[in-house]
N, C-alpha and C. Protein backbone atom coordinates (compact mmCIF):
# COMPACT_ATOMS: atom_id res chain seq x y z
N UNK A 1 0.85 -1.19 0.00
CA UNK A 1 0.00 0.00 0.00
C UNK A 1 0.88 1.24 0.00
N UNK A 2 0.30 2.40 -0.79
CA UNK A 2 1.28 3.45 -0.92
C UNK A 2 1.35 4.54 0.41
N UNK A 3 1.57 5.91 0.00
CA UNK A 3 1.55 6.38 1.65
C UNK A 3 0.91 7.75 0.53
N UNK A 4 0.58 8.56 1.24
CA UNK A 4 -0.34 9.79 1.07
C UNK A 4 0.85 10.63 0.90
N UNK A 5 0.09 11.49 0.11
CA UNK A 5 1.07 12.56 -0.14
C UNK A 5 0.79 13.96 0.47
N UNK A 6 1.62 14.43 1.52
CA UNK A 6 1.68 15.37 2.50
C UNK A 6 1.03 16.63 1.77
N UNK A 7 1.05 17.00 0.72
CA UNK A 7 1.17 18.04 -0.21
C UNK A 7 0.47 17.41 -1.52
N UNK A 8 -0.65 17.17 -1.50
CA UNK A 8 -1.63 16.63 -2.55
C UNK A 8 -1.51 17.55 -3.70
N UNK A 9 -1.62 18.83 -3.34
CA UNK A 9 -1.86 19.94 -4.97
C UNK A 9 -0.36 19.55 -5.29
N UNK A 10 0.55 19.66 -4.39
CA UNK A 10 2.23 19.69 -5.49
C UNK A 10 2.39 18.91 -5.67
N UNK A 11 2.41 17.15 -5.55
CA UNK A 11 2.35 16.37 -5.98
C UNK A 11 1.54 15.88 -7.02
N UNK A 12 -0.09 16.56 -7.26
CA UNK A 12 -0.45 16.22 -8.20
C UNK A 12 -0.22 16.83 -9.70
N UNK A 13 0.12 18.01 -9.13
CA UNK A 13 0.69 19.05 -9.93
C UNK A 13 1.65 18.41 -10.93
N UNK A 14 2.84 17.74 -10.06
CA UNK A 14 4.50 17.40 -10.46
C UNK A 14 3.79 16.29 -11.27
N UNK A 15 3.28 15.74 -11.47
CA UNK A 15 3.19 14.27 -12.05
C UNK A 15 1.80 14.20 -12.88
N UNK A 16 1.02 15.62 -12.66
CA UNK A 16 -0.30 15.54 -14.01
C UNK A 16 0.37 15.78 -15.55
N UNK A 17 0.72 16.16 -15.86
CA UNK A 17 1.15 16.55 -17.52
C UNK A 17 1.78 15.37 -18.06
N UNK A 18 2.41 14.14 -17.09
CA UNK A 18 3.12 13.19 -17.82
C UNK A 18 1.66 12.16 -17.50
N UNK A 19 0.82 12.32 -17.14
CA UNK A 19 -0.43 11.34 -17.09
C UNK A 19 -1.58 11.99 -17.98
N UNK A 20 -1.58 12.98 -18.56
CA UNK A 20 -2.54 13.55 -19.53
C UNK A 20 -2.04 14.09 -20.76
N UNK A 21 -1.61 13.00 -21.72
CA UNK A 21 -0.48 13.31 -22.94
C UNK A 21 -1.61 12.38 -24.09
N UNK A 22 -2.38 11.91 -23.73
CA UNK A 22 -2.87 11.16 -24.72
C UNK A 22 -4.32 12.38 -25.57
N UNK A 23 -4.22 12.73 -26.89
CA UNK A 23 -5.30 13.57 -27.08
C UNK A 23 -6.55 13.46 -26.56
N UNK A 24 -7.15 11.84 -27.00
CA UNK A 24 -8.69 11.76 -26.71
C UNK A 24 -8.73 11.82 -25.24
N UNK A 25 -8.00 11.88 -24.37
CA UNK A 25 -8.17 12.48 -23.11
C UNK A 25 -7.91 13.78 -23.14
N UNK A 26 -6.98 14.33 -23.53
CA UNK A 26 -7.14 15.65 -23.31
C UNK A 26 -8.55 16.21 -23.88
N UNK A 27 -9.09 15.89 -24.47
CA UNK A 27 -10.55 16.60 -25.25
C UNK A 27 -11.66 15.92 -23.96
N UNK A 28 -10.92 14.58 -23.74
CA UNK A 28 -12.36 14.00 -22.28
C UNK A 28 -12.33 15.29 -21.72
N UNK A 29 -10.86 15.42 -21.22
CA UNK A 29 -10.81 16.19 -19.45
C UNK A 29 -11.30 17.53 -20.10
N UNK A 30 -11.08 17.93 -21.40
CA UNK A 30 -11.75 19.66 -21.19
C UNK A 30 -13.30 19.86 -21.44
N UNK A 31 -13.94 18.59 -21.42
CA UNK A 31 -15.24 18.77 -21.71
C UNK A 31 -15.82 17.70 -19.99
N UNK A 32 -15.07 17.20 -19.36
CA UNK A 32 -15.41 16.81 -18.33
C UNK A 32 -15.57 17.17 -17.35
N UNK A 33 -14.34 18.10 -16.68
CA UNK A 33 -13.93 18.68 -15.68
C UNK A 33 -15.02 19.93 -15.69
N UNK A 34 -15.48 20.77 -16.81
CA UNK A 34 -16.27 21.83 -16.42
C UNK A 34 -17.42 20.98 -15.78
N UNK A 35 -18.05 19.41 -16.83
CA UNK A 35 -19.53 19.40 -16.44
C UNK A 35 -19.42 18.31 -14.76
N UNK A 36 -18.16 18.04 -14.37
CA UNK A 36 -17.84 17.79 -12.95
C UNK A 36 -18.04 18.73 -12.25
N UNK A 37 -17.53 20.15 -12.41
CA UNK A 37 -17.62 21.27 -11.69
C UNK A 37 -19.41 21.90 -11.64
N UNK A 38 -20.06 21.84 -12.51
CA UNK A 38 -21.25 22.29 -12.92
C UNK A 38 -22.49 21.20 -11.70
N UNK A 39 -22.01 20.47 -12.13
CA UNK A 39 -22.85 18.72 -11.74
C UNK A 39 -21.99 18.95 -10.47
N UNK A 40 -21.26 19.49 -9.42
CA UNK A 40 -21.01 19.50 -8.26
C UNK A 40 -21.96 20.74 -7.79
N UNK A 41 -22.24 21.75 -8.75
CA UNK A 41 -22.86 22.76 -8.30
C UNK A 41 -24.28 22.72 -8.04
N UNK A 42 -25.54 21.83 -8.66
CA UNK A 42 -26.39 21.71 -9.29
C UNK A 42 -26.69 20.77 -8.11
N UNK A 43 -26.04 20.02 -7.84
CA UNK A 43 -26.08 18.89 -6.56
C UNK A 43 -26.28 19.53 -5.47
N UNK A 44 -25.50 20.41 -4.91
CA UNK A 44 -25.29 20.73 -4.00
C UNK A 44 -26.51 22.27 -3.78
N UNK A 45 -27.04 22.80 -4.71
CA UNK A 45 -28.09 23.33 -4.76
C UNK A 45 -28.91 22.61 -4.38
N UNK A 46 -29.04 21.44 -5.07
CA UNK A 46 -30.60 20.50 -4.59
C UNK A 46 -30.92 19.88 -3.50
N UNK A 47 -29.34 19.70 -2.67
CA UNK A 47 -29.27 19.53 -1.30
C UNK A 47 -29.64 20.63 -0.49
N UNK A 48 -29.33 21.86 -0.91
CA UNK A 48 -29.57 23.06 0.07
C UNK A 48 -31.21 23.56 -0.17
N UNK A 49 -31.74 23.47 -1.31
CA UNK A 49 -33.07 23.94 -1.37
C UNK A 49 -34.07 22.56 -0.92
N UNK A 50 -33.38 21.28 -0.88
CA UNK A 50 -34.15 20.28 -0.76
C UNK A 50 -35.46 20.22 -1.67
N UNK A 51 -34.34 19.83 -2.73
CA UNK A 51 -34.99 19.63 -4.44
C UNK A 51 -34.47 18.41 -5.13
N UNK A 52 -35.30 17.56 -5.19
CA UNK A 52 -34.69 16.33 -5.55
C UNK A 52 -34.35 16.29 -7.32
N UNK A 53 -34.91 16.91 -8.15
CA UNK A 53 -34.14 16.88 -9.53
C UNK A 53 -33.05 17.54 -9.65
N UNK A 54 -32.57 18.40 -9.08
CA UNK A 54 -31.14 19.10 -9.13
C UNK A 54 -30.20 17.88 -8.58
N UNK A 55 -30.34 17.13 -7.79
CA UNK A 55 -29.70 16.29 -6.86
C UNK A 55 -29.64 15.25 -7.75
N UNK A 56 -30.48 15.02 -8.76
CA UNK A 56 -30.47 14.15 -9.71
C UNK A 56 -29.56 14.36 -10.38
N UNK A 57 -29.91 15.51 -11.15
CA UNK A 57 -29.11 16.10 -12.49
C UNK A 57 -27.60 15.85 -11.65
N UNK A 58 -27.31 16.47 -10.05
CA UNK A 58 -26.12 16.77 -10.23
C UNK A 58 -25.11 15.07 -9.94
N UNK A 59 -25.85 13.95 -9.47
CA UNK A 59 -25.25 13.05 -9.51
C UNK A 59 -25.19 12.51 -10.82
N UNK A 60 -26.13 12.52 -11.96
CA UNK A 60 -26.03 11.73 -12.93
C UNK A 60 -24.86 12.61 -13.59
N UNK A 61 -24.62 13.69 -13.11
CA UNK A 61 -23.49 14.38 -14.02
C UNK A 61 -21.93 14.03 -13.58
N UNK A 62 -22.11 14.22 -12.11
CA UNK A 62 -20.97 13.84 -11.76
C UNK A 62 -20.46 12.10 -12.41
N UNK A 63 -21.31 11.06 -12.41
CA UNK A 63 -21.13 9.80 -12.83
C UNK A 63 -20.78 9.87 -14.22
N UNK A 64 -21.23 10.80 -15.22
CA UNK A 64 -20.74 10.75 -16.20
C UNK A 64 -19.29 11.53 -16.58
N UNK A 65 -19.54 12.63 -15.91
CA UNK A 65 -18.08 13.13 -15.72
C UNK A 65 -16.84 12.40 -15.13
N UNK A 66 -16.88 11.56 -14.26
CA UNK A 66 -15.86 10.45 -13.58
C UNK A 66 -15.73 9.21 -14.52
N UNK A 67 -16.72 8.70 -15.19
CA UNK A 67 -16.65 8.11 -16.45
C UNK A 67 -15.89 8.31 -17.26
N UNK A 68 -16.31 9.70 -18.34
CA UNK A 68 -15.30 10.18 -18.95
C UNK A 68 -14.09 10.14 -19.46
N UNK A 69 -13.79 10.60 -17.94
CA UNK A 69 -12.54 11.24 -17.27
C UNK A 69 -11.32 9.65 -16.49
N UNK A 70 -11.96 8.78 -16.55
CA UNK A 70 -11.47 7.23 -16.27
C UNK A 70 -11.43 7.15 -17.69
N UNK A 71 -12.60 6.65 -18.27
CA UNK A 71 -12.08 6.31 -20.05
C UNK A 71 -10.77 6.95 -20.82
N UNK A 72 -10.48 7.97 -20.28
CA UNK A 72 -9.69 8.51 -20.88
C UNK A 72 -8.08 8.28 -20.24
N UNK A 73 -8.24 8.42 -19.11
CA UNK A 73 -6.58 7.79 -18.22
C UNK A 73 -6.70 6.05 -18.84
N UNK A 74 -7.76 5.92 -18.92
CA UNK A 74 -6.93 4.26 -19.73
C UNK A 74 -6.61 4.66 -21.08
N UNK A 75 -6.77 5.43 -21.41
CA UNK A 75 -6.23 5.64 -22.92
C UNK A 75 -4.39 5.97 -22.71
N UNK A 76 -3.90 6.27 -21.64
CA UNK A 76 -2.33 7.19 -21.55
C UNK A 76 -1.85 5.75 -20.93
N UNK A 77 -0.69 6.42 -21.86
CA UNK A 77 0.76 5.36 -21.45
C UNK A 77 1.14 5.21 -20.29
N UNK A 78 1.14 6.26 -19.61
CA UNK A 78 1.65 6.73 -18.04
C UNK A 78 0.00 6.31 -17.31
N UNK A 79 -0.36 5.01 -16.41
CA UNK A 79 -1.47 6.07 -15.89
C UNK A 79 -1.23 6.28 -14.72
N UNK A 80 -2.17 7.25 -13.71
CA UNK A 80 -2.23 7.75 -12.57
C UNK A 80 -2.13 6.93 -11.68
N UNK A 81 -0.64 7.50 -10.19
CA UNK A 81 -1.55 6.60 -9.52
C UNK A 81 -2.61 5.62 -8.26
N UNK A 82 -2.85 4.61 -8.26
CA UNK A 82 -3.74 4.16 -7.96
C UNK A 82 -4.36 4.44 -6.85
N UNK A 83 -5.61 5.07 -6.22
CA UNK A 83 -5.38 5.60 -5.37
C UNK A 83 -5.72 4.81 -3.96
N UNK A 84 -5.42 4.79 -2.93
CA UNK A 84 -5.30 4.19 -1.62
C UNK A 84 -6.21 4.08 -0.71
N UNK A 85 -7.51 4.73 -1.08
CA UNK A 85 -8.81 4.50 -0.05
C UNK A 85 -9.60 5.48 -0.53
N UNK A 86 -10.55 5.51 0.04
CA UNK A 86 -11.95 6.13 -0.28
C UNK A 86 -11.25 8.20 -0.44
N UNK A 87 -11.12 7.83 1.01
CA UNK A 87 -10.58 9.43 1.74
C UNK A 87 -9.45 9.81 0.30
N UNK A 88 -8.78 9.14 -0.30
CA UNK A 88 -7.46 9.54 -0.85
C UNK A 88 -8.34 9.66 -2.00
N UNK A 89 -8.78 8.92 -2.73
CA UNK A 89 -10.04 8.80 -4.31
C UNK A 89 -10.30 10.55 -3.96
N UNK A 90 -11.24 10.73 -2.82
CA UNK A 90 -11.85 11.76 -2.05
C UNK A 90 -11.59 12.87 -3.15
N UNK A 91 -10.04 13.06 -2.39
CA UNK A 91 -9.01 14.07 -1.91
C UNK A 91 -8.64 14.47 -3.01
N UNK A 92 -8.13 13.25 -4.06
CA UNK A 92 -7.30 13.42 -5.64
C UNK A 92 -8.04 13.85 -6.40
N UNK A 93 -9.49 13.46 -6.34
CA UNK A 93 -10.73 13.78 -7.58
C UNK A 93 -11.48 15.57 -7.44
N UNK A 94 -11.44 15.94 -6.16
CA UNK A 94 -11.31 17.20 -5.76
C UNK A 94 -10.77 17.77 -5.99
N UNK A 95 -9.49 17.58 -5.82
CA UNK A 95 -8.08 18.67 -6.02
C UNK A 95 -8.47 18.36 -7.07
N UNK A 96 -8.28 17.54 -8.35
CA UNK A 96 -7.90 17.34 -9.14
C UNK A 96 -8.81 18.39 -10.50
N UNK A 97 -10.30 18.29 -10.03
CA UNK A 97 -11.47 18.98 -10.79
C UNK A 97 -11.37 20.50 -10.47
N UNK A 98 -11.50 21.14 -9.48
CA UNK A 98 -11.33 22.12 -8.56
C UNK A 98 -9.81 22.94 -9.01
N UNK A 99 -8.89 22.29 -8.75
CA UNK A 99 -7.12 22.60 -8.45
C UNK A 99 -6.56 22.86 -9.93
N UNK A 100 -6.15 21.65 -9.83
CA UNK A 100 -5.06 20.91 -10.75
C UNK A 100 -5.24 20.70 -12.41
N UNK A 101 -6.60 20.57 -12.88
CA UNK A 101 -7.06 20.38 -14.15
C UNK A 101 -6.92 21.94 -14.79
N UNK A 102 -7.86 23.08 -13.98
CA UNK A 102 -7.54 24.26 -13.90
C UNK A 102 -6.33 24.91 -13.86
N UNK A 103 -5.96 24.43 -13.61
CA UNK A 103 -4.17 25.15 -13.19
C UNK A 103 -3.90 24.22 -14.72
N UNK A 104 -3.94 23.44 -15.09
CA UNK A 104 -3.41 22.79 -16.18
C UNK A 104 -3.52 23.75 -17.54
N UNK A 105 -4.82 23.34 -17.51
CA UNK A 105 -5.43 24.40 -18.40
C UNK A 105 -5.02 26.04 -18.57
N UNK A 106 -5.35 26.94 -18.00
CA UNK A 106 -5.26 27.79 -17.73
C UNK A 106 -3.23 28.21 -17.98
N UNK A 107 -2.70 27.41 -17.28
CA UNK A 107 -1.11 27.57 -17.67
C UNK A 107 -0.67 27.42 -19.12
N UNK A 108 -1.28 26.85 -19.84
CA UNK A 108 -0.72 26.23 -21.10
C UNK A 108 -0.11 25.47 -21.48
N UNK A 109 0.00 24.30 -19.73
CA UNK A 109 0.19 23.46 -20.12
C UNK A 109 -0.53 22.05 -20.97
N UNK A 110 -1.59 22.54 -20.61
CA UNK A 110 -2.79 21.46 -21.46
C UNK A 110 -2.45 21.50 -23.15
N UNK A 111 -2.24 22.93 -23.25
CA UNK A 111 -1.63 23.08 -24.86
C UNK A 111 -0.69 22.75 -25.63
N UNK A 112 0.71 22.92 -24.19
CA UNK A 112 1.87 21.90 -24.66
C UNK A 112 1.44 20.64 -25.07
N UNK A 113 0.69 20.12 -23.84
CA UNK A 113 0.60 18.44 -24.35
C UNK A 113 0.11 18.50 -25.80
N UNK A 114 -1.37 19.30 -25.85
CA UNK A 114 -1.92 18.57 -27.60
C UNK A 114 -0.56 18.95 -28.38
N UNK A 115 -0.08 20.14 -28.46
CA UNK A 115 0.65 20.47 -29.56
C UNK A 115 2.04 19.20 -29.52
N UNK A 116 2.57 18.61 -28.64
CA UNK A 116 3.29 17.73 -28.46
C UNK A 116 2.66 16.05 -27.94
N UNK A 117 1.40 16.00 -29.01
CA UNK A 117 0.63 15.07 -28.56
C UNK A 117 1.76 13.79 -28.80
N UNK A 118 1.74 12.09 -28.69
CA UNK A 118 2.57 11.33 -29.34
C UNK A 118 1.30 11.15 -30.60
């Protein structure tokens, strides 16, 4: 079993760009990660107004967004990895939608990769 990483954003940071090099993932994660972020929002509305179709919408979104976003890390040479318990899944898929995908994006590094797709 592995051990947690003290520093989740810099670690996921250091080691996302060599796990998201494959195109048809890069096109998953930029059409995933928003409707993860959206479908976290929509959820969490339907919990607070105590509205059960928002709560719908926002789980069936999130399931398809984590879908996705798995289909596509089996597509890369490198994959991610594996993660160590519920709490750690938690922790990585958070940072990761939230943090790290964003920071990807947004830097240019998402662009390096396509333009240096293999």
């Amino acid at each position: 079993m592995g051990k947690r990483h003290p520093n989740l954003r810099t670690w996921q940071w250091k080691t996302y760009a060599r796990n998201h090099r494959n195109p048809t993932n890069l096109v998953l994660h930029l059409l995933a990660v928003p409707l993860f972020i959206v479908a976290t929002l929509v959820l969490l509305n339907g919990l607070f107004t105590w509205r059960f179709l928002p709560v719908v919408l926002g789980v069936i979104g999130l399931i398809a967004s984590l879908g996705l976003q798995s289909h596509g890390h089996r597509l890369e040479a490198e994959a991610p990895e594996p993660f160590l318990d519920r709490k750690d899944a938690v922790g990585r898929l958070l940072t990761e939608q939230f943090v790290t995908f964003p920071r990807f994006l947004f830097s240019g590094a998402w662009w390096r990769n396509w333009r240096n797709r293999p």
